[in-house]
C-alpha atoms as a PDB file:
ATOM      1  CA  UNK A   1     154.666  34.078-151.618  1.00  0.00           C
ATOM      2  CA  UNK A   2     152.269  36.994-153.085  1.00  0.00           C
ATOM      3  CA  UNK A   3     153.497  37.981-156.022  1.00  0.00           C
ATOM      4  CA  UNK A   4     152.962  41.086-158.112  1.00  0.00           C
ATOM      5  CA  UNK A   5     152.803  39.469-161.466  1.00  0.00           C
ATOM      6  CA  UNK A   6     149.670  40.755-163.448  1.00  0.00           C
ATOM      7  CA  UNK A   7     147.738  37.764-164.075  1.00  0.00           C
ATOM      8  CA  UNK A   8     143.633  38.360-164.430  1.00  0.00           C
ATOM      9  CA  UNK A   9     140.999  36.933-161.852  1.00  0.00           C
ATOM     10  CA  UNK A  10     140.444  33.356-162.333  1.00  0.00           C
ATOM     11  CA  UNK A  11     136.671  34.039-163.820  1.00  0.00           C
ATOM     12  CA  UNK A  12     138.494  36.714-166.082  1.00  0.00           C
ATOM     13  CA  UNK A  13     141.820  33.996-166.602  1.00  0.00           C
ATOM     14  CA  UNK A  14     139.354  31.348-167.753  1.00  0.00           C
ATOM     15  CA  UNK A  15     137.627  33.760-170.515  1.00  0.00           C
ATOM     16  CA  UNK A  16     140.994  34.947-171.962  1.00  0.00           C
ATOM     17  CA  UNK A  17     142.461  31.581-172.555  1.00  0.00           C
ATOM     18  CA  UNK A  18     139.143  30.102-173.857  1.00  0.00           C
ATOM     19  CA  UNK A  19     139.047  33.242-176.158  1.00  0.00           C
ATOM     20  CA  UNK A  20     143.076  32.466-176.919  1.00  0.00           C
ATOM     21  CA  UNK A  21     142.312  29.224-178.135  1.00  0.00           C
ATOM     22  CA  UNK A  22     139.222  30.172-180.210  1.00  0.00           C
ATOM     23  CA  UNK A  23     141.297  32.655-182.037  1.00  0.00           C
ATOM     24  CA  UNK A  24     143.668  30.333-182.877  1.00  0.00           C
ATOM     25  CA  UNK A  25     141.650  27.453-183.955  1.00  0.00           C
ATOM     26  CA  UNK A  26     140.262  29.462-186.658  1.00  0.00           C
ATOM     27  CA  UNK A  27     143.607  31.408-187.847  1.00  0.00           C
ATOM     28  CA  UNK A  28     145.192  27.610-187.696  1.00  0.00           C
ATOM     29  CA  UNK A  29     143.250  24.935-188.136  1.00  0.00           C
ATOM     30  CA  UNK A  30     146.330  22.621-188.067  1.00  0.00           C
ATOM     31  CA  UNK A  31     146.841  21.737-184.501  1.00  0.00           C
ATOM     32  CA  UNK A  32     150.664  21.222-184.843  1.00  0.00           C
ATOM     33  CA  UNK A  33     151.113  24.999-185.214  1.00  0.00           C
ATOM     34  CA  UNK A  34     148.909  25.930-182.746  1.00  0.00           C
ATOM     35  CA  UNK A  35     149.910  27.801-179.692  1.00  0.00           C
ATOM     36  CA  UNK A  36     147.012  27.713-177.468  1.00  0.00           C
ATOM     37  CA  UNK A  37     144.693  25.271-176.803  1.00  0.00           C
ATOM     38  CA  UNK A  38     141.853  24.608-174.107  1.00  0.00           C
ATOM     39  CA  UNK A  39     139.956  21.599-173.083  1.00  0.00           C
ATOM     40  CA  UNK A  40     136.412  22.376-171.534  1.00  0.00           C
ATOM     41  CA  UNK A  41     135.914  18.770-170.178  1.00  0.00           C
ATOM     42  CA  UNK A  42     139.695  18.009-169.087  1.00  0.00           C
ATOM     43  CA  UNK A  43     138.418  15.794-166.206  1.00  0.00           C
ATOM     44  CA  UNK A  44     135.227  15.716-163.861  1.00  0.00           C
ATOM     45  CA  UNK A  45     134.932  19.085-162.866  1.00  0.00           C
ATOM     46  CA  UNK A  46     138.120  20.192-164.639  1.00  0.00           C
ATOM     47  CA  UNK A  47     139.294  22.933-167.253  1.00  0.00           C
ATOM     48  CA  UNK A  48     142.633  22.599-169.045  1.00  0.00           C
ATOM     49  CA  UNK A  49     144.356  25.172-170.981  1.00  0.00           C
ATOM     50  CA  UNK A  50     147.720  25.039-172.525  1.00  0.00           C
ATOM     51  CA  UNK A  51     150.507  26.978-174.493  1.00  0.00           C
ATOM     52  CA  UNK A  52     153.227  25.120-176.629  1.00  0.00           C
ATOM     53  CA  UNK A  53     155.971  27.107-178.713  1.00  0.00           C
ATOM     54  CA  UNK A  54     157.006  24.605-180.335  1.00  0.00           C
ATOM     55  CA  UNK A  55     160.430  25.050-179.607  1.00  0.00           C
ATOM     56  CA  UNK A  56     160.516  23.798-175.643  1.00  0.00           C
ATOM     57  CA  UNK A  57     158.793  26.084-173.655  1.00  0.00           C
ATOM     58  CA  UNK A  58     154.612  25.902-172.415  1.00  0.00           C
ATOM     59  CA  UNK A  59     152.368  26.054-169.466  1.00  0.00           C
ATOM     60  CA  UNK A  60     149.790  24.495-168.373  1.00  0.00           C
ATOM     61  CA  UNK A  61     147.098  25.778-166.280  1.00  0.00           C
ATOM     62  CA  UNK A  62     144.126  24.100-164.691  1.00  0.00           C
ATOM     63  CA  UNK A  63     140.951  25.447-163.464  1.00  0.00           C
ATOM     64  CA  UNK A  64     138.416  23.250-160.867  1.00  0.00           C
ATOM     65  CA  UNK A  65     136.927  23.518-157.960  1.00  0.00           C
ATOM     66  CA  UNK A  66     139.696  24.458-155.836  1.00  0.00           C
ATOM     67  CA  UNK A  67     140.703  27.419-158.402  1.00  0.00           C
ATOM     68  CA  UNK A  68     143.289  27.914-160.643  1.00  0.00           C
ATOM     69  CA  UNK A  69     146.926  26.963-160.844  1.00  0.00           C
ATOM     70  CA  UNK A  70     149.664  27.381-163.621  1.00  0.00           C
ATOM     71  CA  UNK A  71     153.201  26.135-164.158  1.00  0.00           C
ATOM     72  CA  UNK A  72     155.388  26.684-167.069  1.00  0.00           C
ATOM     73  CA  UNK A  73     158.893  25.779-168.626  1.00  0.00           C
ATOM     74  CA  UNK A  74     161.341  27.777-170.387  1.00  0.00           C
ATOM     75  CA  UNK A  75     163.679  25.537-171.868  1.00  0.00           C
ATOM     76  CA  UNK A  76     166.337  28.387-172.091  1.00  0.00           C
ATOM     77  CA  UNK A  77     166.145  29.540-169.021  1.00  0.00           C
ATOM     78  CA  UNK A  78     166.053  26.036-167.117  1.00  0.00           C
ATOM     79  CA  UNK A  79     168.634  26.062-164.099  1.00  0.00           C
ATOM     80  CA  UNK A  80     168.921  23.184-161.126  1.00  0.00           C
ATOM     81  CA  UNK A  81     166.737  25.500-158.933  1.00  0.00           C
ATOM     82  CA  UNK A  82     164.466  23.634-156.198  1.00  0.00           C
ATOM     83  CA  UNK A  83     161.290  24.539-157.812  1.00  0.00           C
ATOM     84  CA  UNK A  84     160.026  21.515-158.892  1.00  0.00           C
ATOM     85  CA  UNK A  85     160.526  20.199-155.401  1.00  0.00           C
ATOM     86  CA  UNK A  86     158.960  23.277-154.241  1.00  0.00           C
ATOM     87  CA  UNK A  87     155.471  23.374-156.355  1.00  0.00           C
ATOM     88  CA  UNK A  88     154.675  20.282-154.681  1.00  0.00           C
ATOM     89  CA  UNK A  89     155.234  21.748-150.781  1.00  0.00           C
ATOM     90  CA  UNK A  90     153.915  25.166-151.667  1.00  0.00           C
ATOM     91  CA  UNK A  91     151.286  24.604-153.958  1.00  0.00           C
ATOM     92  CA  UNK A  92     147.895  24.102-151.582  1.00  0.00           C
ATOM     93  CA  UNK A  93     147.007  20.321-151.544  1.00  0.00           C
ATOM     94  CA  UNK A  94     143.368  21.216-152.850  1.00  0.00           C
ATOM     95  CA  UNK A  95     145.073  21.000-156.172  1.00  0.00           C
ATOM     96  CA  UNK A  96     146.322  17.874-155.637  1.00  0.00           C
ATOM     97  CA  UNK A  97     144.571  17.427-159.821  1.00  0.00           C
ATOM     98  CA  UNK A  98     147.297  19.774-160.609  1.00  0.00           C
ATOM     99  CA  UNK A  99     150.334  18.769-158.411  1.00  0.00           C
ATOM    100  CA  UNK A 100     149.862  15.215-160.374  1.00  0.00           C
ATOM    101  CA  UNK A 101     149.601  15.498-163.602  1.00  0.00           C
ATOM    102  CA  UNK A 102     151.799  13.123-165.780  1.00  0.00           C
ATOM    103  CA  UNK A 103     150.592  15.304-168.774  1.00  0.00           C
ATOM    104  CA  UNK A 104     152.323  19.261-167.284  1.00  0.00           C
ATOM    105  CA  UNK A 105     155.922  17.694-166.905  1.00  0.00           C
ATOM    106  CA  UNK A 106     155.716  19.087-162.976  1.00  0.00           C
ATOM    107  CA  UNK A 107     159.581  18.150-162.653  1.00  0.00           C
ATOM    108  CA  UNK A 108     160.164  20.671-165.540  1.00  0.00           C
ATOM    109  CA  UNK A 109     159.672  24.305-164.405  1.00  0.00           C
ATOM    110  CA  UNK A 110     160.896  27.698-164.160  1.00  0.00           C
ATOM    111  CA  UNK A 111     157.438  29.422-162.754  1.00  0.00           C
ATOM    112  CA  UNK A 112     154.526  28.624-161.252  1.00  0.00           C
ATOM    113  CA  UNK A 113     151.353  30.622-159.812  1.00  0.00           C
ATOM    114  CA  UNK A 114     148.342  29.379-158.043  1.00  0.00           C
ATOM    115  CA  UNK A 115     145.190  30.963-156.621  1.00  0.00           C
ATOM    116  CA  UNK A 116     142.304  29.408-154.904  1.00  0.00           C
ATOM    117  CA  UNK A 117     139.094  30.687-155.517  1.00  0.00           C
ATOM    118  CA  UNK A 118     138.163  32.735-152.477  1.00  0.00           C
ATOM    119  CA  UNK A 119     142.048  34.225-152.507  1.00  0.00           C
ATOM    120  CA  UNK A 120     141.900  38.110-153.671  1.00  0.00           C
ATOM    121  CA  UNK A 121     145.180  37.512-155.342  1.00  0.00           C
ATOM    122  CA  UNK A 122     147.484  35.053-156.863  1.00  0.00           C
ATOM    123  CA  UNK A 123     150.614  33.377-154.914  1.00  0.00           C
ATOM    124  CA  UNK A 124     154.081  32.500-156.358  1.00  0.00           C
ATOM    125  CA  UNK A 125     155.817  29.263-155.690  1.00  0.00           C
ATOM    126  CA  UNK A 126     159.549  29.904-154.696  1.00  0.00           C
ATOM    127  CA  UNK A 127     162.462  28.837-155.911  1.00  0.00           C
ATOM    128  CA  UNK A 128     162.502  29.236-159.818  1.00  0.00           C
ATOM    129  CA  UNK A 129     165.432  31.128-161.769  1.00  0.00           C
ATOM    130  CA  UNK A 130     165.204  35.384-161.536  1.00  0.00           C
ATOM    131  CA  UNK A 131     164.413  35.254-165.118  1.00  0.00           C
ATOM    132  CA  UNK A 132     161.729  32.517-165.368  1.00  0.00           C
ATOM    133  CA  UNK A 133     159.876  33.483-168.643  1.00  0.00           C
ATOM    134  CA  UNK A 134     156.989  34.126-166.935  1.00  0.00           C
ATOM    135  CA  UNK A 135     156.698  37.639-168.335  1.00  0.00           C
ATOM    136  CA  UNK A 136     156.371  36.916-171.709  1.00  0.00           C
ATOM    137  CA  UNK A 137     155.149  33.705-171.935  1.00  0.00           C
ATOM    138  CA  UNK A 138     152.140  35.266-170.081  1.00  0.00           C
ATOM    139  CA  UNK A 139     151.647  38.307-171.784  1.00  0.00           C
ATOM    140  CA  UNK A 140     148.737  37.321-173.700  1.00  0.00           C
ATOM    141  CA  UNK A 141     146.994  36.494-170.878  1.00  0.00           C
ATOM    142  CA  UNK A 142     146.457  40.394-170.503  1.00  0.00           C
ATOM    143  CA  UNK A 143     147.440  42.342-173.235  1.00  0.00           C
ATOM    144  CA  UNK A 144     144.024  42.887-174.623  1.00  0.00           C
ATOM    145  CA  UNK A 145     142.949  42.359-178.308  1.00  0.00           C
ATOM    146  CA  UNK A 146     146.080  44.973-179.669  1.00  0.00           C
ATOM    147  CA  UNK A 147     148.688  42.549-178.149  1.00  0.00           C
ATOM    148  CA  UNK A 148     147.269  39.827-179.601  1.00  0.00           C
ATOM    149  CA  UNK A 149     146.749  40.912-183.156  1.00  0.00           C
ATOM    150  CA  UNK A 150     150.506  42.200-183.274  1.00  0.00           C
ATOM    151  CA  UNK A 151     151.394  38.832-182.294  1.00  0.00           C
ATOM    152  CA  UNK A 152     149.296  36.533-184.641  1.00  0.00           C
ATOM    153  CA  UNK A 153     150.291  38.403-187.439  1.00  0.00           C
ATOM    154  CA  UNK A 154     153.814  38.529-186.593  1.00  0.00           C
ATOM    155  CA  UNK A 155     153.518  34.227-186.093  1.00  0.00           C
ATOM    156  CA  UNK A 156     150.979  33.484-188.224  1.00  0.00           C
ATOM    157  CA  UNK A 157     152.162  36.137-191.110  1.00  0.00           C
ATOM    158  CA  UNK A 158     148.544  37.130-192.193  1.00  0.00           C
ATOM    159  CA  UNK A 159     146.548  40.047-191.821  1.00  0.00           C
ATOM    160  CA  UNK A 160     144.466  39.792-188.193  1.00  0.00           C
ATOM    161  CA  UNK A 161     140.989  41.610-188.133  1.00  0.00           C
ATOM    162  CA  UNK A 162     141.447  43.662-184.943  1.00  0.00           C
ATOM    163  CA  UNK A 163     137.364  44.116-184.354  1.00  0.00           C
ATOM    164  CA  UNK A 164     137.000  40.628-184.955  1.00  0.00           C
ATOM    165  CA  UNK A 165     139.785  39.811-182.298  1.00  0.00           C
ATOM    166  CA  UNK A 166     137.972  42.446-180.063  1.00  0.00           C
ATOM    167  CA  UNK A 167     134.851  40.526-180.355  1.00  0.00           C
ATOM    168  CA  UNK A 168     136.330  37.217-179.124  1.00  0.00           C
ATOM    169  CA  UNK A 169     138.274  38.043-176.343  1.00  0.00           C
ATOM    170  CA  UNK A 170     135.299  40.082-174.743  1.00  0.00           C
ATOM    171  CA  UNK A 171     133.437  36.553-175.375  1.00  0.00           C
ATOM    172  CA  UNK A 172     130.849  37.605-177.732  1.00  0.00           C
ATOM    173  CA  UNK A 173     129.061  34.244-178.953  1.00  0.00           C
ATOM    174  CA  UNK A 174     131.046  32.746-181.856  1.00  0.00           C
ATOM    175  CA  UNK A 175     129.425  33.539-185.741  1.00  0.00           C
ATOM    176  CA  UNK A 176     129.787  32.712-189.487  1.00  0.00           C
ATOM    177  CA  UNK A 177     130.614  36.075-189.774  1.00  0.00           C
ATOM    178  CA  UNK A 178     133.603  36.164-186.950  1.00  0.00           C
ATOM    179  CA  UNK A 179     135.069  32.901-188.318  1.00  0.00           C
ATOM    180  CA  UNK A 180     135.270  34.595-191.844  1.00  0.00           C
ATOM    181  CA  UNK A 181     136.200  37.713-190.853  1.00  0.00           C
ATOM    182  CA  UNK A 182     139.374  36.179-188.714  1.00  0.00           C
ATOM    183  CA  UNK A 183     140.301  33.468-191.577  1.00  0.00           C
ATOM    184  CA  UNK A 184     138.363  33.798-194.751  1.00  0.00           C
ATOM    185  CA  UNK A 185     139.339  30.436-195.811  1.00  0.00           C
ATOM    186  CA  UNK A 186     137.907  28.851-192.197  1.00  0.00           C
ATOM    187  CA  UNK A 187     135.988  25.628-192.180  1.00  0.00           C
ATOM    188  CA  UNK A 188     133.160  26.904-190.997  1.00  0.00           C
ATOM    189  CA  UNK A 189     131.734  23.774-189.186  1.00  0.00           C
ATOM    190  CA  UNK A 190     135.557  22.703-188.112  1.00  0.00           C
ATOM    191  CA  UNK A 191     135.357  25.848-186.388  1.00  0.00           C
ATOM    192  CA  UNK A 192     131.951  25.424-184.458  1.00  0.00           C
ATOM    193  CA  UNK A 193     133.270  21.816-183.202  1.00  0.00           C
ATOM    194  CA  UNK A 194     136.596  23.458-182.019  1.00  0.00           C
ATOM    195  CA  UNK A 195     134.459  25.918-179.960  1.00  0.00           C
ATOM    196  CA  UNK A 196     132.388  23.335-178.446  1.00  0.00           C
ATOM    197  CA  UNK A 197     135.261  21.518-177.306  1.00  0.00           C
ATOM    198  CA  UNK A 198     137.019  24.833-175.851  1.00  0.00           C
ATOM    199  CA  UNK A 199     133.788  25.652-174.313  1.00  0.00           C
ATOM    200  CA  UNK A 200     133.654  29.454-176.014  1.00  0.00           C
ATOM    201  CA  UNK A 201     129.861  30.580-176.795  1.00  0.00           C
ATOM    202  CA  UNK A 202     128.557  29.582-179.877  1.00  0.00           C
ATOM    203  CA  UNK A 203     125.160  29.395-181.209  1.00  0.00           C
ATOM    204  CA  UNK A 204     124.300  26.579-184.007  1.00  0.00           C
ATOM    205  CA  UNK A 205     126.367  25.817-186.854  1.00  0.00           C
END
């Protein structure tokens, strides 16, 4: 099922949640109260990114060769719908990496999106709740710097540099002078290792 749900392209998709978990390496260097996190070498040929509220709900999404797919969980919103049965007869079987996961809880789900990497648009699994969370729990994925800063300093209740939130999420190679401007306090060489594990541009420490 096509669905109109206004996720990025999955070259575009890949940036945004790299640049996601940059920003919030360096505004919270403590990974328990992290939301966002990506993994650059997840498997062979594999990219893993994640979001975890802490109180229930995430998604996981996972970029390789086949593409990109995406499932996530609101706990709130959870109902006895057939979409956990469903991801795994809908979802394409060139994401089989996906489909079996032990790690993205595939039997708990209220969404999930997939798009192979020739596809000019992204395809909806059916069968999840009418209010699946997918809305907001994917907002950041395209709300552009603005959104973001709103929301770090709502969560993270300290002042966010908008320019300096600009600067990541249009990738611009990660600098002394980013890190500090984002979290004056950073660890400046804790924050170069977090980017070489998420994969975001860097040059040397």
């Amino acid at each position: 099922m096509k669905d109109s749900l206004n996720l990025p392209s999955i070259p575009e998709l890949r940036r945004v949640a790299q640049s996601l978990a940059m920003l919030d390496a360096i505004l919270s260097p403590e990974w328990d109260y992290r939301y966002y996190s990506f993994n650059s070498a997840w498997g062979p040929g594999e990219e893993m990114a994640s979001m975890r509220n802490g109180s229930g709900d995430d998604w996981f999404l996972l970029l390789d060769h086949a593409g990109a797919a995406i499932k996530g969980f609101a706990h709130e919103l959870a109902d006895t719908s057939l979409l956990s049965r469903n991801i795994q007869t809908q979802v394409s079987a060139d994401f089989s990496s996906f489909l079996n996961e032990p790690a993205f809880s595939m039997q708990h789900a209220t969404f999930c999106y997939w798009r192979k990497t020739g596809d000019n648009s992204w395809s909806k699994v059916d069968g999840g709740p009418d209010d699946d969370g997918a809305d907001e729990m994917l907002a950041l994925l395209g709300s552009g710097p603005s959104g973001y800063k709103e929301w770090a300093e709502d969560y993270y209740e300290v002042p966010v540099a908008l320019g300096a939130v600009t600067a990541l999420l249009a990738h611009q190679p990660l600098s002394d002078s980013l890190i500090l401007a984002l979290n004056p306090d950073a660890d400046i060489d804790f924050a170069y290792g977090q980017a070489q594990e998420i994969g975001y541009p860097h040059g040397a420490p």
